[in-house]
Protein backbone atom coordinates (compact mmCIF):
# COMPACT_ATOMS: atom_id res chain seq x y z
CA UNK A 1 241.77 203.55 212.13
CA UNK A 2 241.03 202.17 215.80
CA UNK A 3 242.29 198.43 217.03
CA UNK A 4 240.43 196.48 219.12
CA UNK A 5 241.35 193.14 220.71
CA UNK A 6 242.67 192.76 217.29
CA UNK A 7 239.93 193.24 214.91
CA UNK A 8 239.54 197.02 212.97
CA UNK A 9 237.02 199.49 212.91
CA UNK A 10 237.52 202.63 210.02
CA UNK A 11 236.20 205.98 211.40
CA UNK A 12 235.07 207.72 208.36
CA UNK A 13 234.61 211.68 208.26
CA UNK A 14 231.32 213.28 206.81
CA UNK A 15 229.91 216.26 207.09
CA UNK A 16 228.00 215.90 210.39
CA UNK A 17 231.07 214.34 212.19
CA UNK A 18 232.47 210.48 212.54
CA UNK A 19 230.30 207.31 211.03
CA UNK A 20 231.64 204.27 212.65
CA UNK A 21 230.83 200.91 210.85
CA UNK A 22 232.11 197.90 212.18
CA UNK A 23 234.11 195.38 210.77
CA UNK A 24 230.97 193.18 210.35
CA UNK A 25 229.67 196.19 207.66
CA UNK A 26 231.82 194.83 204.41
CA UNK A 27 233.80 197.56 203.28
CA UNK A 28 236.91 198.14 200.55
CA UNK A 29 239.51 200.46 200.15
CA UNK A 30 239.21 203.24 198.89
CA UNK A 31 242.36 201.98 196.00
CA UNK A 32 239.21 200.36 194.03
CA UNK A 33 238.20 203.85 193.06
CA UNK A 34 240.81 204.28 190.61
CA UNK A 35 239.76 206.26 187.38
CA UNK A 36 236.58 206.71 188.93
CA UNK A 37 237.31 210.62 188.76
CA UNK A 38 238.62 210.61 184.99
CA UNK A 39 236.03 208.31 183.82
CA UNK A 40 233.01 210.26 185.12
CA UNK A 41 234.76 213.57 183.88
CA UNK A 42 235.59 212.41 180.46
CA UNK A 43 231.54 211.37 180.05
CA UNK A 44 230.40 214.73 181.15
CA UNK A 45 229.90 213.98 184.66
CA UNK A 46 230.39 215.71 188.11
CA UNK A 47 232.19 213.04 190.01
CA UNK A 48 232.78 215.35 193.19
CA UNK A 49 228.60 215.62 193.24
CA UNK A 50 227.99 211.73 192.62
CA UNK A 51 230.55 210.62 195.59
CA UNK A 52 228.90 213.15 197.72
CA UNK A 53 225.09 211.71 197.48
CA UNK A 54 227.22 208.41 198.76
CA UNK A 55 228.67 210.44 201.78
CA UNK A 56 232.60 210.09 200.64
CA UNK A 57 234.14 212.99 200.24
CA UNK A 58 236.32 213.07 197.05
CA UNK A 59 239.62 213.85 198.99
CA UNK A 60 238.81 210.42 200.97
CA UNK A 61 239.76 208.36 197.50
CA UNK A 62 243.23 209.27 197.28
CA UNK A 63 243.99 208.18 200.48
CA UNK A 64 245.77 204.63 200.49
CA UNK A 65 244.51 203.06 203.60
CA UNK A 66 241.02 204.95 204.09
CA UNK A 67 238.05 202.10 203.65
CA UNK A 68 234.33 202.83 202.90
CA UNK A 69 231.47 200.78 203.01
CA UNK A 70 231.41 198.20 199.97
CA UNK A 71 227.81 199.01 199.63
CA UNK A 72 228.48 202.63 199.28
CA UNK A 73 230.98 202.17 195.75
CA UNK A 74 228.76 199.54 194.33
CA UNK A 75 225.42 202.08 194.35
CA UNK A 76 227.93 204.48 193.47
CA UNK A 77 229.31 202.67 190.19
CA UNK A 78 225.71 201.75 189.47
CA UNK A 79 224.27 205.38 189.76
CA UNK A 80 227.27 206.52 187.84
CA UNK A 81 226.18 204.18 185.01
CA UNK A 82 222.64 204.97 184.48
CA UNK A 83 222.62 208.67 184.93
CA UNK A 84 225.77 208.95 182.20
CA UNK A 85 224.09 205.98 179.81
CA UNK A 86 226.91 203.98 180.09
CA UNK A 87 226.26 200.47 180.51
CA UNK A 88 229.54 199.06 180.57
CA UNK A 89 230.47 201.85 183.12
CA UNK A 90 232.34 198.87 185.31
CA UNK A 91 234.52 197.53 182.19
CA UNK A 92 235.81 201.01 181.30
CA UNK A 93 236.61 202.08 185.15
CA UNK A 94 239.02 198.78 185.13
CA UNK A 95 240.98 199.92 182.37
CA UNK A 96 242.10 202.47 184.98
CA UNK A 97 243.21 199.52 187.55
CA UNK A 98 245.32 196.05 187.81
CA UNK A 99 246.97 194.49 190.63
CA UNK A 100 248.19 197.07 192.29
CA UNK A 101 245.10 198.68 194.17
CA UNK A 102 245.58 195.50 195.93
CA UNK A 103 248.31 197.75 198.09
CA UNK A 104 250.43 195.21 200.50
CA UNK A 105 248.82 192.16 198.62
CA UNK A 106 249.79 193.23 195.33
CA UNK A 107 253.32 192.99 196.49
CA UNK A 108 252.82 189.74 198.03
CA UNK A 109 251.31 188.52 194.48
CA UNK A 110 254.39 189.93 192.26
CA UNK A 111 257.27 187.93 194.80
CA UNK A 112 255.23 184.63 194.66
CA UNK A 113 257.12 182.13 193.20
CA UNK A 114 254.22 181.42 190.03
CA UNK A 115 251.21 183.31 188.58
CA UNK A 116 248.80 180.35 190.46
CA UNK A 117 250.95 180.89 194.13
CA UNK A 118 250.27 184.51 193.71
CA UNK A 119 246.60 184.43 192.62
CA UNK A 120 246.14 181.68 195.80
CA UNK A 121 248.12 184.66 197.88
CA UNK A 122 245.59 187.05 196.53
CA UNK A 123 242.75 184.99 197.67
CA UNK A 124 244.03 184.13 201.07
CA UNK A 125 244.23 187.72 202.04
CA UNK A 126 241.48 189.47 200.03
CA UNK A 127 239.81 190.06 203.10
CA UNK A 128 242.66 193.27 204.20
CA UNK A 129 241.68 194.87 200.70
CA UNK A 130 237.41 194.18 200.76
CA UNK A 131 235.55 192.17 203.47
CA UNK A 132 232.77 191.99 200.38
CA UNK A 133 234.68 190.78 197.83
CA UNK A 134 234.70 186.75 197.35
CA UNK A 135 237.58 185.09 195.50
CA UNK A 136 238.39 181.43 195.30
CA UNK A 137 240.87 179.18 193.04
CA UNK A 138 239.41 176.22 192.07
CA UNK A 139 241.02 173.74 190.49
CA UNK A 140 238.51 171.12 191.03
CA UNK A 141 238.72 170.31 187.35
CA UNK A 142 242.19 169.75 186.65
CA UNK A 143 242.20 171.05 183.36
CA UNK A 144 240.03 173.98 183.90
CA UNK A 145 241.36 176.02 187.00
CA UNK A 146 238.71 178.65 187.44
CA UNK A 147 239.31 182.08 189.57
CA UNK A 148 235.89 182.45 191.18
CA UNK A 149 234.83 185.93 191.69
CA UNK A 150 231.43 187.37 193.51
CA UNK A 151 230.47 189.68 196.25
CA UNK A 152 229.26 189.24 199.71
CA UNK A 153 226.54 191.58 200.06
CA UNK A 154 223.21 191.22 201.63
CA UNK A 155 219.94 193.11 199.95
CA UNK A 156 219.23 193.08 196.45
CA UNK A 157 221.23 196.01 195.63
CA UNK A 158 222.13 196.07 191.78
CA UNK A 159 225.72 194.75 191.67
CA UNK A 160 226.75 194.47 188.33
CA UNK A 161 229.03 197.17 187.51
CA UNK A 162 230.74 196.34 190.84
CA UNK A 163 231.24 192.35 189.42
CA UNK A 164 232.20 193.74 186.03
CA UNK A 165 234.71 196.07 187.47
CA UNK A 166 236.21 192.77 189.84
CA UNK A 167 236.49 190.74 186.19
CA UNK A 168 238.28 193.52 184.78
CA UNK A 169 240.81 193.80 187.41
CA UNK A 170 240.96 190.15 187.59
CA UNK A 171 241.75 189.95 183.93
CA UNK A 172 244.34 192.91 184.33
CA UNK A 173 246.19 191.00 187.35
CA UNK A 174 246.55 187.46 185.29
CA UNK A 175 248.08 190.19 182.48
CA UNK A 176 250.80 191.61 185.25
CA UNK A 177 251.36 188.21 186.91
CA UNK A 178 251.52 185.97 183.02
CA UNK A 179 252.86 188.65 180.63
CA UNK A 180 250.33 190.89 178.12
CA UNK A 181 249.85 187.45 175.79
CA UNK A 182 247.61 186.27 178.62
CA UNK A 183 244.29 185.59 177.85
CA UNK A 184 241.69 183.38 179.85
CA UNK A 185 240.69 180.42 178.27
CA UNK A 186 236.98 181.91 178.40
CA UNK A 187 234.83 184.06 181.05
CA UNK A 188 231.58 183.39 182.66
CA UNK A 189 229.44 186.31 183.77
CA UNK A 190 226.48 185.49 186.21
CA UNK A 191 222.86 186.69 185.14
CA UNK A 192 221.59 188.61 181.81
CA UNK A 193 223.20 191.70 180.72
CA UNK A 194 222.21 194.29 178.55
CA UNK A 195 225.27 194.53 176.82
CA UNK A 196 226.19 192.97 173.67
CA UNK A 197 228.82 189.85 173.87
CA UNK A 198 230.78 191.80 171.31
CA UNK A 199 231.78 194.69 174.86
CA UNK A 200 232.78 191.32 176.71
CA UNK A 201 234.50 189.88 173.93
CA UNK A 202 236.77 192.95 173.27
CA UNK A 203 237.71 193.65 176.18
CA UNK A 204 238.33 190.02 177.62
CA UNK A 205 239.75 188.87 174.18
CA UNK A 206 238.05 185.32 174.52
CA UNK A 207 234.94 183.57 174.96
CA UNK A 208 232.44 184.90 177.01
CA UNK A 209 229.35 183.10 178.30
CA UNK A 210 226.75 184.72 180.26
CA UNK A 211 223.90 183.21 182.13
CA UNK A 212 225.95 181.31 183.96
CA UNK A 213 226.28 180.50 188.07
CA UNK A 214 229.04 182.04 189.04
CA UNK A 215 230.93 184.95 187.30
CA UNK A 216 234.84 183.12 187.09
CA UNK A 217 237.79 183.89 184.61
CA UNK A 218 238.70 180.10 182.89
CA UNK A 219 242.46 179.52 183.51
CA UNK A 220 245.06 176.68 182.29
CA UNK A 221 247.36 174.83 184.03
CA UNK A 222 250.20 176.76 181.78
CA UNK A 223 249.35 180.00 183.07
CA UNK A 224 248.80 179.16 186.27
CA UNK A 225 252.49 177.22 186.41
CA UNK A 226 254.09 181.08 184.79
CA UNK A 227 257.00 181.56 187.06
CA UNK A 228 257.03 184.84 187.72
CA UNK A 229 260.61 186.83 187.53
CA UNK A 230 262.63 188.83 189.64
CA UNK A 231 260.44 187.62 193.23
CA UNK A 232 262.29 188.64 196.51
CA UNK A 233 261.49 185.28 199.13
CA UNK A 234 262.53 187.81 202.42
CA UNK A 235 259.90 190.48 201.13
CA UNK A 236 257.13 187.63 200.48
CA UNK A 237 257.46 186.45 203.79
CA UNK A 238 257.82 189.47 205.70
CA UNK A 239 254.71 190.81 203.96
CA UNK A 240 252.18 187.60 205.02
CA UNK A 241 253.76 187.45 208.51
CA UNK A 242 252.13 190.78 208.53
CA UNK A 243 249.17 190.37 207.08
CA UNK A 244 248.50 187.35 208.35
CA UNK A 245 248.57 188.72 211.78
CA UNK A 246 245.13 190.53 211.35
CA UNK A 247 243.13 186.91 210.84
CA UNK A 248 242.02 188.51 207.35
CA UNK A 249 242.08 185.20 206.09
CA UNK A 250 238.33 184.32 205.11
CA UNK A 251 238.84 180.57 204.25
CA UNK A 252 239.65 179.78 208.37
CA UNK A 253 236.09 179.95 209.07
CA UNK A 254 234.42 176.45 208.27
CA UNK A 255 231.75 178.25 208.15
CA UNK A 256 232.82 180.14 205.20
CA UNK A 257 234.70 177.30 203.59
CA UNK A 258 231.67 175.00 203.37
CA UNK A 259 229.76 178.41 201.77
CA UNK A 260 232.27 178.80 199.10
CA UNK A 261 232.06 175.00 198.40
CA UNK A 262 228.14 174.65 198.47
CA UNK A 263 228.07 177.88 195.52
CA UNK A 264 230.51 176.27 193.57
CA UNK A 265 229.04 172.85 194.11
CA UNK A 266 225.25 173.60 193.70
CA UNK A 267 225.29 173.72 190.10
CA UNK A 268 226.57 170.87 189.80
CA UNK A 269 223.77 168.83 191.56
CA UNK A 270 226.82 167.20 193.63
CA UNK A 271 226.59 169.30 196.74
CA UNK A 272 225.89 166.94 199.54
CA UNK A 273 227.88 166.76 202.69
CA UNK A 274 229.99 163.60 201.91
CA UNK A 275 231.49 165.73 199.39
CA UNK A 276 232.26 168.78 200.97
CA UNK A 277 234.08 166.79 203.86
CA UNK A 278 236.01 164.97 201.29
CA UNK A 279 236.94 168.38 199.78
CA UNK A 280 237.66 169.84 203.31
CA UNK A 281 239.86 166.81 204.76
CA UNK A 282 237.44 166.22 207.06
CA UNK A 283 235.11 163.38 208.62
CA UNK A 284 231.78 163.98 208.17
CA UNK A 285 230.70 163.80 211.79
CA UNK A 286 233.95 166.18 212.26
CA UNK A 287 232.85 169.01 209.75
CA UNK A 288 229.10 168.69 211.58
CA UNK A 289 230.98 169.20 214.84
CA UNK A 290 232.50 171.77 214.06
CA UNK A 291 229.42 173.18 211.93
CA UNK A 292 227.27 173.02 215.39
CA UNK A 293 230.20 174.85 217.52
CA UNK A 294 229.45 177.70 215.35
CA UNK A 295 225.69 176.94 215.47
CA UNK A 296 225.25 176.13 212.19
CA UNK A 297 223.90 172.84 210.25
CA UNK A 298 224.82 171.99 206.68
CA UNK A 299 221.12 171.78 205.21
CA UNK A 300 220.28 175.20 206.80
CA UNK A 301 223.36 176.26 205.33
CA UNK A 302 222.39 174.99 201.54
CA UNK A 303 218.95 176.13 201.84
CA UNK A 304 219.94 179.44 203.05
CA UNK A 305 222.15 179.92 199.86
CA UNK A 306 219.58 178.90 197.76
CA UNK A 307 217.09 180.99 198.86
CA UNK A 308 219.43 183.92 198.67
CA UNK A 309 220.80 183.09 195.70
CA UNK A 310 217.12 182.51 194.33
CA UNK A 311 216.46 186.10 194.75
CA UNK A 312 219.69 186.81 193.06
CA UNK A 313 218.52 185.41 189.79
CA UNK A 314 214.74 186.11 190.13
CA UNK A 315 215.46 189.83 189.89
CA UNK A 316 217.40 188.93 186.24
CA UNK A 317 214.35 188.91 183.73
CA UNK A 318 215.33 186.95 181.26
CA UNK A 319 217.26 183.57 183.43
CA UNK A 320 214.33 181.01 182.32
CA UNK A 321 212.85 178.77 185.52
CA UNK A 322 214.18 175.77 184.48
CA UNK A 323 217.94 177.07 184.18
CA UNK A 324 217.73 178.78 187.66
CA UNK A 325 216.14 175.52 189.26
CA UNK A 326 219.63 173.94 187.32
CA UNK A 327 222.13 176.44 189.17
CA UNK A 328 220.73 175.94 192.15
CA UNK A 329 221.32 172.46 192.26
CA UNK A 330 217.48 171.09 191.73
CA UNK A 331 216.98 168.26 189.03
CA UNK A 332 213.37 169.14 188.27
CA UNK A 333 211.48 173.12 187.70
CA UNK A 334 208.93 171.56 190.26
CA UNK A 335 211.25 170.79 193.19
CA UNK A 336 212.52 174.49 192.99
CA UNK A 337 208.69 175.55 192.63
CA UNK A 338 208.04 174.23 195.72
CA UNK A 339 211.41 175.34 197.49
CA UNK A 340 210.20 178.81 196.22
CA UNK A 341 206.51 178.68 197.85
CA UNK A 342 208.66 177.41 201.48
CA UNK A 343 210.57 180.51 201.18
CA UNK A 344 208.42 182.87 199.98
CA UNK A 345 204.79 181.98 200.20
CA UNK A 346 204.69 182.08 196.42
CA UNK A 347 205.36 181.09 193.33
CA UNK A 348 208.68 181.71 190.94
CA UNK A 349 207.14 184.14 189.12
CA UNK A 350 205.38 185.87 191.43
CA UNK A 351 208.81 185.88 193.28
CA UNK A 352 210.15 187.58 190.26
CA UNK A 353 207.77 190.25 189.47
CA UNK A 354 208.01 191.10 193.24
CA UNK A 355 211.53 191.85 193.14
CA UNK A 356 211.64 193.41 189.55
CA UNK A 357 208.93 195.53 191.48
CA UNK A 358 211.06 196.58 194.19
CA UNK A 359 214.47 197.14 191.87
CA UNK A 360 211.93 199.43 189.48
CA UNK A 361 211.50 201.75 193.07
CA UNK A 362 215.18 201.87 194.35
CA UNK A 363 215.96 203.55 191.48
């Protein structure tokens, strides 16, 4: 790995020499591929020949600190699942992982003080493990503290093994961090799947609701308040001194704090910019301040997350109109129908078949 004026860029080897992404490209390392090898083997697979047609050599995996593109293991998890007919290819591969292939962070998590300090820890510093991957605590509701979990990923690549695999892991960290009685007060899943509730149920061992804006595991104050044991203070703070010295920290962009608000807000038909100040600290006229220092405004911010997250559940068949119009923060099917024909030049539905269009030829 090269430095530069502090910020990382990960040569990776392939065949035809060095590919050089930069830190912009969202990657995650290489950790995340845990069980990968053993899953694909055990369903009669070739794993060496599937990580190949993604350009990572299979030596590349058991190397701690190598990073790949994020984009790369999420086609790669998705392939995987289609070409062995196994839907729930994501929820099986996290049985193979927990905490840990969170490397310095993991150890940061298991010396917090509770199970909620180490999940915030986990969240603060995400960004060393996966530039992609989007967490967030929010306790917002004060009896329902929800761990918010998505990826940042532009295109309309198929991401739902990746998600599924995130949950898993998610589920598997509260397990280390609260003891092996924990178990989520209930789990949302963003979109339609094919699976049956019954795959979610079993493995999650609660309530499971899909369909829903956001995919997030349901937590309680109890768990969250779980001191954890045997924590060493010196080791906790030598490790974010560290950490903290690469900026990895998403939330210190404004930019990206008022993004993670506005998702979590939308659905709630509450997102206007009174309110996301208020949950900032902030003036209003500060947060647009600083907004335009980084050339942004907040309404081209909101309408640039609904349109992409439009797309997002377009592509899902079976969302109805009316429920997507709901998540994205619209009180009427027509207001969205005419946000839709702004974006697009077209209609919902032609929107839809469009992109179901496009998903049939990627694959």
């Amino acid at each position: 790995m090269e430095f530069f004026a502090g910020r990382a860029r990960q040569l990776l080897i392939f065949d035809d020499g060095y590919l050089i992404f930069d830190d912009m490209d969202p990657f995650i390392r290489t950790t995340s591929f845990a069980g990968f090898r053993e899953l694909v083997d055990s369903l009669g697979g070739d794993h060496a020949l599937l990580l190949e047609r993604f350009r990572i050599k299979p030596e590349l995996i058991d190397e701690e600190d190598a990073r790949v593109p994020l984009r790369s293991l999420v086609g790669l998890l998705e392939s995987a699942a289609q070409e062995l007919d196994c839907p729930d290819f994501g929820l099986r591969m996290a049985e193979y992982q927990n905490l840990q292939v969170l490397g310095p962070i993991a150890v940061i998590a298991r010396n917090a003080v509770t199970a909620g300090h180490a999940l915030a820890e986990i969240v603060r510093f995400i960004g060393y493990h996966s530039s992609g991957v989007q967490l967030d605590l929010d306790r917002s509701e004060p009896q329902a503290p929800r761990l918010l979990i998505g990826l940042r990923l532009p295109g309309l690549m198929q991401q739902r093994q990746m998600v599924e695999l995130a949950m898993g892991v998610a589920h598997n960290t509260m397990k280390l961090l609260y003891g092996t009685s924990f178990k989520a007060h209930s789990v949302l899943l963003a979109g339609v799947s094919p699976l049956p509730l019954a795959r979610y149920r079993r493995y999650f061992q609660t309530e499971v609701y899909t369909g829903q804006a956001c995919n997030a595991l349901i937590l309680t104050n109890q768990q969250l308040d779980q001191r954890i044991e045997q924590q060493d203070p010196t080791l906790h703070r030598t490790l974010v001194r560290y950490l903290s010295q690469f900026n990895l920290q998403a939330s210190s962009d404004v930019v990206e704090q008022v993004q993670r608000l506005v998702l979590r807000m939308l659905p709630t038909q509450q997102c206007r910019l009174p309110l996301i100040a208020e949950q900032l600290g902030l003036h209003v006229r500060m947060l647009q301040r600083r907004l335009e220092e980084q050339g942004c405004k907040f309404e081209e911010l909101v309408e640039a997350i609904r349109r992409d997250r439009a797309d997002a559940y377009l592509a899902e068949r079976d969302i109805p109109l009316a429920q997507i119009a709901g998540m994205l923060g619209y009180s009427e099917q027509s207001v969205f129908n005419r946000a839709c024909r702004r974006w697009f030049a077209m209609t919902p539905n032609e929107r839809r078949r469009l992109l179901r269009e496009q998903r049939a030829k990627e694959r």
